[in-house]
C-alpha atoms as a PDB file:
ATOM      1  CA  UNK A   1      12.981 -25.631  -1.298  1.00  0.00           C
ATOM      2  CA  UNK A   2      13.698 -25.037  -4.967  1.00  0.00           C
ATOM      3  CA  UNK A   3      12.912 -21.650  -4.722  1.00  0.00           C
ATOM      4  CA  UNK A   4      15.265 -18.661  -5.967  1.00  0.00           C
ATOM      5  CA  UNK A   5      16.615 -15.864  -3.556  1.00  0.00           C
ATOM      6  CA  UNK A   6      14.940 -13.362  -5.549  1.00  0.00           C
ATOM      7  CA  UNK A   7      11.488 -14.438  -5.579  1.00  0.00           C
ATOM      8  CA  UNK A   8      11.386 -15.186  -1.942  1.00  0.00           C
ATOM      9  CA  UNK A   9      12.059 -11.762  -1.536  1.00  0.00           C
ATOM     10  CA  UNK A  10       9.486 -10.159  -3.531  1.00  0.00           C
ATOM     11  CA  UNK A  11       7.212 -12.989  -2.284  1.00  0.00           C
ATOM     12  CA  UNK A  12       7.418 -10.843   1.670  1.00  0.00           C
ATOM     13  CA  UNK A  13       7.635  -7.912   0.265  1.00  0.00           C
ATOM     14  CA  UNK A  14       4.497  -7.972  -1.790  1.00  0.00           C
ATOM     15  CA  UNK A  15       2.969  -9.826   1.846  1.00  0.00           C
ATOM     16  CA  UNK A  16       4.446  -7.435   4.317  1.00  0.00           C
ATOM     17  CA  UNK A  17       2.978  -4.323   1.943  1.00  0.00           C
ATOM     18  CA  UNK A  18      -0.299  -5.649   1.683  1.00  0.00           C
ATOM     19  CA  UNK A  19      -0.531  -6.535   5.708  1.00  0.00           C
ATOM     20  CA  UNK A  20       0.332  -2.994   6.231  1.00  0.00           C
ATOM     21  CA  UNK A  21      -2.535  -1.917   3.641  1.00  0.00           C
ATOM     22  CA  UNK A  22      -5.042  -4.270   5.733  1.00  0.00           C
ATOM     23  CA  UNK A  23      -3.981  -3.365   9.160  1.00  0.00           C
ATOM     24  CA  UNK A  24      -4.987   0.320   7.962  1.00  0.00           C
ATOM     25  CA  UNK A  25      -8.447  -0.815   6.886  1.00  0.00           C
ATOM     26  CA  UNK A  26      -9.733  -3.431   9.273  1.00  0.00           C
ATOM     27  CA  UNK A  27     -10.412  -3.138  13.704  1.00  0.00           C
ATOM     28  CA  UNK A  28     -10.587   0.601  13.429  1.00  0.00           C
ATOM     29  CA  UNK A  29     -14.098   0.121  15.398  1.00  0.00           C
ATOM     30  CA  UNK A  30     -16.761   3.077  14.571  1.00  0.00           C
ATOM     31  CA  UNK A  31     -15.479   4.431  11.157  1.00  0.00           C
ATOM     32  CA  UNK A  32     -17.534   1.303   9.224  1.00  0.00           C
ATOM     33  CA  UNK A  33     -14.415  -0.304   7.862  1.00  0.00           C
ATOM     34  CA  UNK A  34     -14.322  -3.675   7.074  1.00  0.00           C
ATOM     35  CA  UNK A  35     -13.906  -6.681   9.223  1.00  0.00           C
ATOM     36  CA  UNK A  36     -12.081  -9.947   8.607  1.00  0.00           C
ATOM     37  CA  UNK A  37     -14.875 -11.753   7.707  1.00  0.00           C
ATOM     38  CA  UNK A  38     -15.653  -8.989   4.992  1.00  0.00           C
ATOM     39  CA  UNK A  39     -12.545  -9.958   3.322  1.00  0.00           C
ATOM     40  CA  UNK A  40     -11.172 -11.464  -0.385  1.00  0.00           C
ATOM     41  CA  UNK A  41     -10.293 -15.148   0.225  1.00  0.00           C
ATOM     42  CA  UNK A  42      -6.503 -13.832  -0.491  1.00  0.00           C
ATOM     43  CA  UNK A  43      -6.660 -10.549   1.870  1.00  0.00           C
ATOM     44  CA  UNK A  44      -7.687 -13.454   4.643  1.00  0.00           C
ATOM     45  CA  UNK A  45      -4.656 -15.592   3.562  1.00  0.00           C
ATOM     46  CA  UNK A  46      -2.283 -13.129   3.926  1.00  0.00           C
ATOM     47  CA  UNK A  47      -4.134 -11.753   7.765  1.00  0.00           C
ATOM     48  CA  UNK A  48      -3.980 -15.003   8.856  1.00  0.00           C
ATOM     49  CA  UNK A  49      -0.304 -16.046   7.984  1.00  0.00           C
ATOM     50  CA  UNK A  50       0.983 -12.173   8.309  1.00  0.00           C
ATOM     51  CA  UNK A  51      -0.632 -11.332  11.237  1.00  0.00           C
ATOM     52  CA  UNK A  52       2.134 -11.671  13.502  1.00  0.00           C
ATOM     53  CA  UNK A  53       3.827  -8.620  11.750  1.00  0.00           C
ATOM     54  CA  UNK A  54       0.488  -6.298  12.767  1.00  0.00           C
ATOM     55  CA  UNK A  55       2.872  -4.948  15.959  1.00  0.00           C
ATOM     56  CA  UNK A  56       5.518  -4.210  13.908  1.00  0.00           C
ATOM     57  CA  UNK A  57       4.227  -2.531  10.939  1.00  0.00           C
ATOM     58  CA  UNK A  58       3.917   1.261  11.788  1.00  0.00           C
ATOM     59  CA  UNK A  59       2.097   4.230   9.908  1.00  0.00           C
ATOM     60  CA  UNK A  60       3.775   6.672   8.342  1.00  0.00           C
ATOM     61  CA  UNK A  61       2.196  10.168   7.386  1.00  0.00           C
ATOM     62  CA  UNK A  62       1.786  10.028   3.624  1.00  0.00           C
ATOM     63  CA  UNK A  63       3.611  13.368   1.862  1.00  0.00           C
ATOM     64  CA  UNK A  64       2.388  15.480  -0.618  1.00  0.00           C
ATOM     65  CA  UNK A  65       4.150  15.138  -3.523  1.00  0.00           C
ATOM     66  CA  UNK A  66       4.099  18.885  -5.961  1.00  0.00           C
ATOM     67  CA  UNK A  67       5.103  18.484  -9.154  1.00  0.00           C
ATOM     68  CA  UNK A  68       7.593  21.782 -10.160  1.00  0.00           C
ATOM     69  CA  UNK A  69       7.648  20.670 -13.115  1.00  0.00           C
ATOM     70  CA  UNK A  70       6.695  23.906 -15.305  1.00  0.00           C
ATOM     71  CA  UNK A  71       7.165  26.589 -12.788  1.00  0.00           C
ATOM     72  CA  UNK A  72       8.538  29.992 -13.238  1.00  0.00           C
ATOM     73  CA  UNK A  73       7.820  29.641 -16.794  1.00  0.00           C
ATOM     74  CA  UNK A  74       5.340  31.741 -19.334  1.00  0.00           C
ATOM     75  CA  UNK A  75       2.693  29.896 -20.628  1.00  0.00           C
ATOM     76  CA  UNK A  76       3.405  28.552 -23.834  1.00  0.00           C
ATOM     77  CA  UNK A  77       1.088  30.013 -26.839  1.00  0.00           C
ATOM     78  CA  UNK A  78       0.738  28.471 -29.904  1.00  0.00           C
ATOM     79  CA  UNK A  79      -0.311  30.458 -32.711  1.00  0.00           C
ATOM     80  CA  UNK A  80      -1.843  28.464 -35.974  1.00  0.00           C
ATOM     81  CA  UNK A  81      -1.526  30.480 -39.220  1.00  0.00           C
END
């Protein structure tokens, strides 16, 4: 194919994440999401081709992510003579 390892990889990568990003956003009937025919020419590509990934792509519960970053300090206070 003339095509390296690498970039085949990141090619279904980048595919499989953005299936999983439409299969969140399109059938969900009565919230007003957006169909298939409401889609970018490219979001339809990838549907199309991907779609046979839609039963195996599952949704994970999204964490909050808290920065501690700063705590159990005093504020800093800068004093300009």
């Amino acid at each position: 194919m003339g095509v390296e390892v690498a970039a085949l990889k990141t090619f279904y990568k980048s595919n499989h994440t953005q299936m999983s990003r439409l299969k969140r956003t399109v059938g969900k009937s009565g919230e007003g999401t957006e169909t298939v025919e409401d889609m970018s020419d490219t979001d339809k590509w990838v549907w199309e081709r991907f779609t046979f990934l839609k039963d195996h792509i599952e949704s994970v519960e999204r964490r909050n992510v808290v920065s501690i970053r700063g705590r159990g300090r005093e504020p800093t206070e800068v004093i300009i003579q």
